[in-house]
C-alpha atoms as a PDB file:
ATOM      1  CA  UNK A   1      20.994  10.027 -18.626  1.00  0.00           C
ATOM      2  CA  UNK A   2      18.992   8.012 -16.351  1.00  0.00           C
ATOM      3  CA  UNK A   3      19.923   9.458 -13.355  1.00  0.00           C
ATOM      4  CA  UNK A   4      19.311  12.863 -14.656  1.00  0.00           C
ATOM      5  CA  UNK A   5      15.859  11.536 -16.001  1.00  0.00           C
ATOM      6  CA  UNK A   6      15.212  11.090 -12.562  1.00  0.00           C
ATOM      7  CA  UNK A   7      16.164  14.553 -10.715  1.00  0.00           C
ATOM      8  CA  UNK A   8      13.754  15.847 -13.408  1.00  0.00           C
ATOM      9  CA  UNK A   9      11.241  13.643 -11.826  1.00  0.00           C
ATOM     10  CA  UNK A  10      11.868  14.257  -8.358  1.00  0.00           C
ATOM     11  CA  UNK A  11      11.598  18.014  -9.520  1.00  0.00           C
ATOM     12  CA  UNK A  12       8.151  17.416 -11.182  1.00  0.00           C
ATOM     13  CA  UNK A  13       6.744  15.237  -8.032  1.00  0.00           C
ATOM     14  CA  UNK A  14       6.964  18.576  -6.066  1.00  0.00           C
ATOM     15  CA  UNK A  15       4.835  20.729  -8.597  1.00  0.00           C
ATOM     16  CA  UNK A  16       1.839  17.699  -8.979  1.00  0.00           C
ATOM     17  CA  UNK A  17      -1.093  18.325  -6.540  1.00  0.00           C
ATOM     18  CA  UNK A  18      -1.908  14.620  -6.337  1.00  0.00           C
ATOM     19  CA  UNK A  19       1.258  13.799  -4.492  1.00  0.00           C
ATOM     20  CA  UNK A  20       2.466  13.858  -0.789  1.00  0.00           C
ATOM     21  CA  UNK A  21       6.171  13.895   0.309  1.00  0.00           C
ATOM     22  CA  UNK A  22       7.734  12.835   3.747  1.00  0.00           C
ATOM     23  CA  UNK A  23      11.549  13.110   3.469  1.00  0.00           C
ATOM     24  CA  UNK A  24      13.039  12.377   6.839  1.00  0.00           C
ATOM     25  CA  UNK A  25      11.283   9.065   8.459  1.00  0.00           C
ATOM     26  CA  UNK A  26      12.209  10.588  12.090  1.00  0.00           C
ATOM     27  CA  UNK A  27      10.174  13.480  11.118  1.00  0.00           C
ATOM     28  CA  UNK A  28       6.335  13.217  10.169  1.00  0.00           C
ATOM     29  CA  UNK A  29       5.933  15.986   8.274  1.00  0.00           C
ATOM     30  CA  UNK A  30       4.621  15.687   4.692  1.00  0.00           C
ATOM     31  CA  UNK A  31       5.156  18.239   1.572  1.00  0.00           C
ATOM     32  CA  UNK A  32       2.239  18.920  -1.145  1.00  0.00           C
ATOM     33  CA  UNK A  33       2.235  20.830  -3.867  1.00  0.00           C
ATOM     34  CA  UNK A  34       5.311  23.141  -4.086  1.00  0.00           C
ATOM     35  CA  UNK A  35       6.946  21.289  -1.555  1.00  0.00           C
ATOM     36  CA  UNK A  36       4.908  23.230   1.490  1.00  0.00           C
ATOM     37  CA  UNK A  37       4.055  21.456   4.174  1.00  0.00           C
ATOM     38  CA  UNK A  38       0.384  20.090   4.656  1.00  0.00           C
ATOM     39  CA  UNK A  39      -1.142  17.742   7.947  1.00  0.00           C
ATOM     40  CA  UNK A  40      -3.279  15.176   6.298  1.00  0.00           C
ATOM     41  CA  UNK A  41      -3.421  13.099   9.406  1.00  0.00           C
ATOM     42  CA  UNK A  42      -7.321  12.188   9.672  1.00  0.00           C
ATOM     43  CA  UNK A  43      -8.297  14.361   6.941  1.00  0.00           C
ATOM     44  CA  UNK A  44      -7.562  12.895   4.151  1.00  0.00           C
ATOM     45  CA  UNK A  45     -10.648  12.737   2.954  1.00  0.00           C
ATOM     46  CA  UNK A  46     -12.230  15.910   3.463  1.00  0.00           C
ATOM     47  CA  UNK A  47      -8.548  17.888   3.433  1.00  0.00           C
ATOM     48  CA  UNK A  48      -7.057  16.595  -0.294  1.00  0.00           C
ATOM     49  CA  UNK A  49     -10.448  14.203  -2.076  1.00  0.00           C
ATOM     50  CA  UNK A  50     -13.100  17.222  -0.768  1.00  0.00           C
ATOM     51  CA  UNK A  51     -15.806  14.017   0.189  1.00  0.00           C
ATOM     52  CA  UNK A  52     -15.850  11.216   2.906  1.00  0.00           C
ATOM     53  CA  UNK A  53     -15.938   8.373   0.473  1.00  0.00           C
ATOM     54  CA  UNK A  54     -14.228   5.022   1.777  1.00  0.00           C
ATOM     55  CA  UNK A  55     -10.338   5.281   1.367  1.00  0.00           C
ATOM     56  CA  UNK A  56      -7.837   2.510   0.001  1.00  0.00           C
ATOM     57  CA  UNK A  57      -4.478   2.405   0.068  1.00  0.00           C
ATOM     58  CA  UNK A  58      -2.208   0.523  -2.408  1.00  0.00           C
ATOM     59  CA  UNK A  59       1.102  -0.624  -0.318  1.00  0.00           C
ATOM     60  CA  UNK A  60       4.547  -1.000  -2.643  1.00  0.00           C
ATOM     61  CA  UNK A  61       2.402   0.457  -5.091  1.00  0.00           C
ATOM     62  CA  UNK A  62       5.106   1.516  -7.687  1.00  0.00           C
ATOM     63  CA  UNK A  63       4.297   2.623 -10.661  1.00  0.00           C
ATOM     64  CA  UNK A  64       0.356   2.967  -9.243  1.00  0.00           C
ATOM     65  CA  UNK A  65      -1.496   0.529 -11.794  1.00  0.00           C
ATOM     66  CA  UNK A  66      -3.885  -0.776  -8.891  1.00  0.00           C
ATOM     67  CA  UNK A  67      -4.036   3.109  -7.934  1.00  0.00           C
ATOM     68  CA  UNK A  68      -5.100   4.431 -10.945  1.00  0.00           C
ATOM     69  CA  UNK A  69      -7.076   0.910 -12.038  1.00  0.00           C
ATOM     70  CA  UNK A  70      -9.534   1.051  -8.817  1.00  0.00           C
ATOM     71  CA  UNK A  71     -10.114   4.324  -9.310  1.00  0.00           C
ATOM     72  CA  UNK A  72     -11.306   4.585 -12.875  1.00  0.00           C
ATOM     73  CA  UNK A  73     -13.392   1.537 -11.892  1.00  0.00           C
ATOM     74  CA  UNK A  74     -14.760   3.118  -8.365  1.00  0.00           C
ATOM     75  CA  UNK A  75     -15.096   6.191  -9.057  1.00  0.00           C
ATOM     76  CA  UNK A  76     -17.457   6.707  -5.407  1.00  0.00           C
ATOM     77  CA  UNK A  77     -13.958   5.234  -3.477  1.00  0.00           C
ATOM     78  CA  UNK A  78     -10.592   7.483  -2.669  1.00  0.00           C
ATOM     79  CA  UNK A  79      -7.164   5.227  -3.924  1.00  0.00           C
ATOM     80  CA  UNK A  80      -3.889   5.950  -2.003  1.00  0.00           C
ATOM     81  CA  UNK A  81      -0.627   4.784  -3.821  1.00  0.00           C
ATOM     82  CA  UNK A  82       1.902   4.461  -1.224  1.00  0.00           C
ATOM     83  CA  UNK A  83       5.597   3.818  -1.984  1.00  0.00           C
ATOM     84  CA  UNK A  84       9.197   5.058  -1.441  1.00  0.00           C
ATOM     85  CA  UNK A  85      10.097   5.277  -5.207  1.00  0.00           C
ATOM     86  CA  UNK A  86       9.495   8.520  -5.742  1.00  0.00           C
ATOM     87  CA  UNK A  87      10.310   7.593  -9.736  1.00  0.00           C
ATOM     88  CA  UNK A  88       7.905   4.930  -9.695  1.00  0.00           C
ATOM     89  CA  UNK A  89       5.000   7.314  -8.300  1.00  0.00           C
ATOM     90  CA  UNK A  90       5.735  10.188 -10.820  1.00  0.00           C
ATOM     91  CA  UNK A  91       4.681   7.958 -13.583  1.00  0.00           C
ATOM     92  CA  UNK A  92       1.258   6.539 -11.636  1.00  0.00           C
ATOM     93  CA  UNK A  93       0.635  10.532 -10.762  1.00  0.00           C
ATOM     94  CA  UNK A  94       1.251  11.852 -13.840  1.00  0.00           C
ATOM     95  CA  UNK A  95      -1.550   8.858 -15.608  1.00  0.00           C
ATOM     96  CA  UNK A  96      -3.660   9.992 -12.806  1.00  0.00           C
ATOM     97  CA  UNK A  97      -3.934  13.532 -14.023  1.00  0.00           C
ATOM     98  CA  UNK A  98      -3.831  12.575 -17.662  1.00  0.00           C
ATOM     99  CA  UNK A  99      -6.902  10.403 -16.957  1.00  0.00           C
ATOM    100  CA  UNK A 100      -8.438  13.221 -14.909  1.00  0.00           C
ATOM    101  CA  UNK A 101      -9.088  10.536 -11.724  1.00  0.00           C
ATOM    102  CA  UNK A 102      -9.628  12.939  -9.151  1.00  0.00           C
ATOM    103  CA  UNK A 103     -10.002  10.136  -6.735  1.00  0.00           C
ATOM    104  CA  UNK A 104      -6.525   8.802  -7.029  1.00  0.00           C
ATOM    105  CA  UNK A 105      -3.669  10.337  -5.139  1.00  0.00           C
ATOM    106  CA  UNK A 106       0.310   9.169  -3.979  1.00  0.00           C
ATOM    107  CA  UNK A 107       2.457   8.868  -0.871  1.00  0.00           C
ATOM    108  CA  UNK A 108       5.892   8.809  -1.207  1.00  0.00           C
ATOM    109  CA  UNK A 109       6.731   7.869   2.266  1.00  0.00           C
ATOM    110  CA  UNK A 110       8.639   4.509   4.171  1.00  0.00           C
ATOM    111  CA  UNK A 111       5.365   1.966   4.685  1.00  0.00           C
ATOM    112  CA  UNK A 112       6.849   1.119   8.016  1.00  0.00           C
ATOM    113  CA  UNK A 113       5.907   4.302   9.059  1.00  0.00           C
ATOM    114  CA  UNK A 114       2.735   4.592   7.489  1.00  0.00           C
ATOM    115  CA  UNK A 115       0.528   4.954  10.555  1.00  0.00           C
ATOM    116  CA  UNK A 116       2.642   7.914  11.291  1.00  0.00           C
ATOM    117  CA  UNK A 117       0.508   9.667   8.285  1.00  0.00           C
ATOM    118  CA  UNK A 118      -3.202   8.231   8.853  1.00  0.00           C
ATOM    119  CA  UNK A 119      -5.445   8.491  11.900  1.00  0.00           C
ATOM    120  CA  UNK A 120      -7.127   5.521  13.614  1.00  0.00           C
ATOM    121  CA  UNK A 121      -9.552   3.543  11.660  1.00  0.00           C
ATOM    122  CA  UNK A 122      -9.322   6.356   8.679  1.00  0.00           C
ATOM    123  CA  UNK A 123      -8.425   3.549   6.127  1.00  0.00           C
ATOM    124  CA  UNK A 124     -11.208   1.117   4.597  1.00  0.00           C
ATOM    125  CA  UNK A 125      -8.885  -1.253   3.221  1.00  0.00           C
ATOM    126  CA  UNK A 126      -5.417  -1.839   1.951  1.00  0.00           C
ATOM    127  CA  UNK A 127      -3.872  -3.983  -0.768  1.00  0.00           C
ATOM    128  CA  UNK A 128      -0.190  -4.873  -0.972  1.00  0.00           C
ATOM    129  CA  UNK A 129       0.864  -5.467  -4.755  1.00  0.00           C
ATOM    130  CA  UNK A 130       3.936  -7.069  -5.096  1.00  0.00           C
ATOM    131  CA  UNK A 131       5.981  -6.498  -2.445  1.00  0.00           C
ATOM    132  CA  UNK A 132       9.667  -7.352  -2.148  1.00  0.00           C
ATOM    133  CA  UNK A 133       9.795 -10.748  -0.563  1.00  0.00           C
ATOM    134  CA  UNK A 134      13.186  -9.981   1.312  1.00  0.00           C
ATOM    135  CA  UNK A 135      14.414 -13.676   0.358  1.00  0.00           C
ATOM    136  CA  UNK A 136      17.510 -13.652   2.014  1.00  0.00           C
ATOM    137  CA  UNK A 137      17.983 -15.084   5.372  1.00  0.00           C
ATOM    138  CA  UNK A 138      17.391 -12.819   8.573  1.00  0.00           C
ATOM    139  CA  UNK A 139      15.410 -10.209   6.142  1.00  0.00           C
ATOM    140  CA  UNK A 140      11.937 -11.567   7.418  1.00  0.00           C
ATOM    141  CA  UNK A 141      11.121  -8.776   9.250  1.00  0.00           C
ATOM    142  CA  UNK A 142      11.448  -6.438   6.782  1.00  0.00           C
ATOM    143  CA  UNK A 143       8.514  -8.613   4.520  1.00  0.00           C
ATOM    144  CA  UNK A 144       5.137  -6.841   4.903  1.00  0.00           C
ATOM    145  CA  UNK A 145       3.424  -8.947   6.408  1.00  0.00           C
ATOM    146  CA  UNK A 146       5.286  -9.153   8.948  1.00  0.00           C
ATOM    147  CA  UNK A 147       4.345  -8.473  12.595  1.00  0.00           C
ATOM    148  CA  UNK A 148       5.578  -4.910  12.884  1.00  0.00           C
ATOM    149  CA  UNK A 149       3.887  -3.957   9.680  1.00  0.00           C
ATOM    150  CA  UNK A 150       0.417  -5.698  10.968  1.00  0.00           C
ATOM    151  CA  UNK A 151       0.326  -3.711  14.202  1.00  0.00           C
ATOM    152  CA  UNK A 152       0.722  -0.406  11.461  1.00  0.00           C
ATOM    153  CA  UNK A 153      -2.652  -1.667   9.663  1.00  0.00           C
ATOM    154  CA  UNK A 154      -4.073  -2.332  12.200  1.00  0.00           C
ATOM    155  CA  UNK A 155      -3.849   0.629  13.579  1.00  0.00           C
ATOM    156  CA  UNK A 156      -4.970   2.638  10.447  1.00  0.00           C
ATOM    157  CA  UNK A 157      -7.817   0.430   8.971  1.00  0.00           C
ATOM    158  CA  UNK A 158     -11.581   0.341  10.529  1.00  0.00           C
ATOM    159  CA  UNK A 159     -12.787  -2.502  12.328  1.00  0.00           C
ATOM    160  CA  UNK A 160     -13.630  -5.394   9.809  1.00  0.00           C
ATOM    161  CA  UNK A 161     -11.434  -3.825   6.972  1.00  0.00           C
ATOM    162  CA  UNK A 162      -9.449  -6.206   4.635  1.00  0.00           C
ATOM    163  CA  UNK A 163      -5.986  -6.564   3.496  1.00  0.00           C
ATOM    164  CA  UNK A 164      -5.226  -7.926   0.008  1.00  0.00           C
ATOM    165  CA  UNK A 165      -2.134  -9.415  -0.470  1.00  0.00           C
ATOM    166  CA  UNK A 166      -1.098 -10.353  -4.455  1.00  0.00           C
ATOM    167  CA  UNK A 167       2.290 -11.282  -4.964  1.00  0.00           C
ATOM    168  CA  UNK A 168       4.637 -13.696  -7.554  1.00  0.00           C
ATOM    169  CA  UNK A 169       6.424 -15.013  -4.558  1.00  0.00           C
ATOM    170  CA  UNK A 170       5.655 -18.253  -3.571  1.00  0.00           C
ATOM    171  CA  UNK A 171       7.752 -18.257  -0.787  1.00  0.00           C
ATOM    172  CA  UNK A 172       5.982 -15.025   0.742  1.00  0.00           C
ATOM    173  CA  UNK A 173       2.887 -16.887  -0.154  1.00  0.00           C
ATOM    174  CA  UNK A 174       3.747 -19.774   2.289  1.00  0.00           C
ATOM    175  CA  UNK A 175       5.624 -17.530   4.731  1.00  0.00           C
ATOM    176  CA  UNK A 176       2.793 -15.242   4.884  1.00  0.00           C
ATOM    177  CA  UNK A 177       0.233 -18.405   5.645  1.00  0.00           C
ATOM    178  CA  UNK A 178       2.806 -20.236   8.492  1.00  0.00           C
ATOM    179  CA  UNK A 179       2.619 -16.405   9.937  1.00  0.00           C
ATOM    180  CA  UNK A 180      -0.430 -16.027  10.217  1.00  0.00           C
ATOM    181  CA  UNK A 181      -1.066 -19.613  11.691  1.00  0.00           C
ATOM    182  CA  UNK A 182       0.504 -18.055  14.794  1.00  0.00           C
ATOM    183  CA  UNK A 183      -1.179 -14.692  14.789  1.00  0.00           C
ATOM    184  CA  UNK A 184      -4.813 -14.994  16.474  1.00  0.00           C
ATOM    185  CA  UNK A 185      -5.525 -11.415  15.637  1.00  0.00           C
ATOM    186  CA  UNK A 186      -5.420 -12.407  12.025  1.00  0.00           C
ATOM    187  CA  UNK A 187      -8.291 -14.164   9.801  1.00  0.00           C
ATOM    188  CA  UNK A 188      -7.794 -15.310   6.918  1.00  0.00           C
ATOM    189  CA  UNK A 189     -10.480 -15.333   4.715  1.00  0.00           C
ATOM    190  CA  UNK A 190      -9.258 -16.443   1.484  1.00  0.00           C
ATOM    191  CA  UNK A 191      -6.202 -17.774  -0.079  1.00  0.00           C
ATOM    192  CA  UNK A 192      -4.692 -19.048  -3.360  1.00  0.00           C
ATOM    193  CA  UNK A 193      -1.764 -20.147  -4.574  1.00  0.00           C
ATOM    194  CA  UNK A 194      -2.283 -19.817  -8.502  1.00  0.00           C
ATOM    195  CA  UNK A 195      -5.647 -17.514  -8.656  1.00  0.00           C
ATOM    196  CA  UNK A 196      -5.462 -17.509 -12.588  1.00  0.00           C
ATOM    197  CA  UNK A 197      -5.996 -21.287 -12.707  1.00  0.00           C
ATOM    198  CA  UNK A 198     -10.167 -20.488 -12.089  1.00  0.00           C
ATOM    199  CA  UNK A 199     -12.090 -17.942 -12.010  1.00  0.00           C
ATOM    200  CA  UNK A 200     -10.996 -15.091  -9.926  1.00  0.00           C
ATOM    201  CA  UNK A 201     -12.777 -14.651  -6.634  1.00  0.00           C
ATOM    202  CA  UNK A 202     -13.009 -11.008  -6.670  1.00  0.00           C
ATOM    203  CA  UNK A 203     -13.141  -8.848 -10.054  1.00  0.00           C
ATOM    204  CA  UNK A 204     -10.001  -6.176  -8.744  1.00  0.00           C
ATOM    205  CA  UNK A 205      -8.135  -8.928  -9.289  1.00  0.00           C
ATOM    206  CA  UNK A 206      -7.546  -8.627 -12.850  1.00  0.00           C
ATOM    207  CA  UNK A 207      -5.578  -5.625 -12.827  1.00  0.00           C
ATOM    208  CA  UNK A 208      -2.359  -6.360 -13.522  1.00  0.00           C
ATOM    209  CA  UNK A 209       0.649  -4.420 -12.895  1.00  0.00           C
ATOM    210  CA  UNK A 210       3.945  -3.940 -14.368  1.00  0.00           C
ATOM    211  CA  UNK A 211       5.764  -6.929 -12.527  1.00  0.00           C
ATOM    212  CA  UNK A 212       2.625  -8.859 -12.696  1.00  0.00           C
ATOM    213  CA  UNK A 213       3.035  -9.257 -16.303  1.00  0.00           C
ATOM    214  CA  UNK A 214       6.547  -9.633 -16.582  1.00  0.00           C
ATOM    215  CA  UNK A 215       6.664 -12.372 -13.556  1.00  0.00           C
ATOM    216  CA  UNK A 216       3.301 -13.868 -15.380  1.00  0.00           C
ATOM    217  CA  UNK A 217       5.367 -14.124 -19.235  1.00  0.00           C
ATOM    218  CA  UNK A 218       8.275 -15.873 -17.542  1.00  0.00           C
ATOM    219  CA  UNK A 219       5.957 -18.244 -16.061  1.00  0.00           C
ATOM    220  CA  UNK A 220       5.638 -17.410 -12.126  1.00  0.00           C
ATOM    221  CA  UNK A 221       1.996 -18.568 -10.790  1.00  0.00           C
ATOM    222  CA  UNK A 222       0.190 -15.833  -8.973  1.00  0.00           C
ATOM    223  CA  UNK A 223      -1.007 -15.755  -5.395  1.00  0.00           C
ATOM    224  CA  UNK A 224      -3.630 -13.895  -3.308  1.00  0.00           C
ATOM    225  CA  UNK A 225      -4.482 -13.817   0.032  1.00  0.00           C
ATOM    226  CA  UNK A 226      -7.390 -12.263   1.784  1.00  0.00           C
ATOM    227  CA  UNK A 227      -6.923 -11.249   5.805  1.00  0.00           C
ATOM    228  CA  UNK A 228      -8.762  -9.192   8.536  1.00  0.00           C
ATOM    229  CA  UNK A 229      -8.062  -7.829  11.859  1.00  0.00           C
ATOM    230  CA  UNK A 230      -9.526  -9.731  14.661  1.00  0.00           C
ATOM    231  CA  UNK A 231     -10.796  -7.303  18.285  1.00  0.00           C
ATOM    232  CA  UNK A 232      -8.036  -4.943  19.681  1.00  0.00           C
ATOM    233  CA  UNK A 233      -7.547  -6.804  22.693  1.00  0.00           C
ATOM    234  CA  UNK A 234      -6.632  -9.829  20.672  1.00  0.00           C
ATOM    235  CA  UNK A 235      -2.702  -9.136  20.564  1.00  0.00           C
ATOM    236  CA  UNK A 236      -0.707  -9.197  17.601  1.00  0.00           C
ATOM    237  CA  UNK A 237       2.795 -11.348  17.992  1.00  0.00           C
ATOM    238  CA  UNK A 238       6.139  -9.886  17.926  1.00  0.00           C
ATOM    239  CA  UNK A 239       7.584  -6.975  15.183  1.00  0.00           C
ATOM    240  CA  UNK A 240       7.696  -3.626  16.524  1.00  0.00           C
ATOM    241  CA  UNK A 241       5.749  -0.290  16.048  1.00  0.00           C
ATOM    242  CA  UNK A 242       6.135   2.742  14.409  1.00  0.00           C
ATOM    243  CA  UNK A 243      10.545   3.518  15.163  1.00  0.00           C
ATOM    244  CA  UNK A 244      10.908   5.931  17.738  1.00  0.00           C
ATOM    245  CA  UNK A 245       6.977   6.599  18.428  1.00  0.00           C
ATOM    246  CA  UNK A 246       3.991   5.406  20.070  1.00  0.00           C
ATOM    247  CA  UNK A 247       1.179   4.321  18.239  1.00  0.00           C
ATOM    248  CA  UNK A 248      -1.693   6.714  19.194  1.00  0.00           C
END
């Protein structure tokens, strides 16, 4: 039953207008509506939101709660929901629609090629809900903050934008701030390892997702960390680009 639940919803993904498709991570072609194909590559703005308001993208999004969250509250910003679920996105698209959020649209795509699908500086700012924390050993580089992941933001987000990082996972926490140490092209501009124990320093903060509240009832502290890009010329430290491609 549940695997036929989801064939329905792979099915449905390819009829909602608010979703984009990339099947084949060696090829960078995406699929709209009705599964045609459609170049959103520096128009993402213009070419699927119809305005040039500031665009966000929500990394591991899942099911899409900071997706479709931000954009009932900021209605004058464009939300991204990026993830490889395509399961997970159905539901966040389908709330989307319900809730008539025209600003809020999905990516069901692999985020380690991500700047395969977004121009240079054509992203605002990102957050990264949640991610898996690849725990086991040898899996670091797979974690998204890793290096080979920062080079991909960096390559999408304007000069100056931020990175949000909210995750369960005290040991990405700490990874994340050793990392980071050793990165000079990164700035960390604010961290936390329990951010409901005060006030919260920004108010997107208190959305929660799914896993938020099911990490949060079994007693798991939050943590949040805040990080910016330093000047191109400032070299980012190890990981690896886009598989296969130049970054250009």
């Amino acid at each position: 039953m549940a695997t036929r639940n989801k064939l329905q919803k792979f099915a449905e993904i390819l009829q909602l207008p608010n979703v984009y498709e990339n099947f084949d991570p060696r090829n960078p072609e995406l699929v709209g509506e009705g599964g045609l194909p459609v170049d959103r590559k520096g128009n993402w703005a213009q070419g699927h939101f119809g305005n040039d308001n500031p665009i966000t993208l929500e990394l591991a999004c899942g099911r899409g709660e900071y997706t479709v969250d931000l954009a009932g509250q900021y209605p004058d910003r464009s939300f991204i929901g990026v993830d490889i679920k395509g399961a997970r996105i159905w539901k966040g698209a389908k709330i989307a629609i319900e809730r008539k959020l025209e600003n809020a649209a999905f990516l069901r795509t692999r985020i380690e090629i991500i700047s395969t699908f977004f121009a240079p500086g054509e992203v605002d700012e990102i957050w990264i809900t949640f991610p898996d924390p690849f725990l086991k050993k040898g899996k670091e580089n797979r974690r998204l903050t890793a290096a080979r992941y920062l080079k991909q933001y960096r390559h999408i987000l304007k000069p100056g934008g931020l990175v949000h990082l909210k995750t369960d996972s005290r040991e990405l926490y700490e990874w994340t701030q050793e990392t980071f140490a050793e990165q000079p092209a990164v700035e960390v501009l604010y961290h936390d390892h329990d951010i409901y124990s005060k006030p919260l320093p920004i108010p997107e903060l208190s959305t929660e997702t799914y896993y938020e509240k099911l990490h949060k009832g079994l007693g798991k502290t939050i943590t949040y960390t805040q990080f910016r890009f330093g000047p191109e010329d400032v070299e980012i430290i190890g990981g690896k680009g886009v598989p296969g491609q130049e970054l250009k």
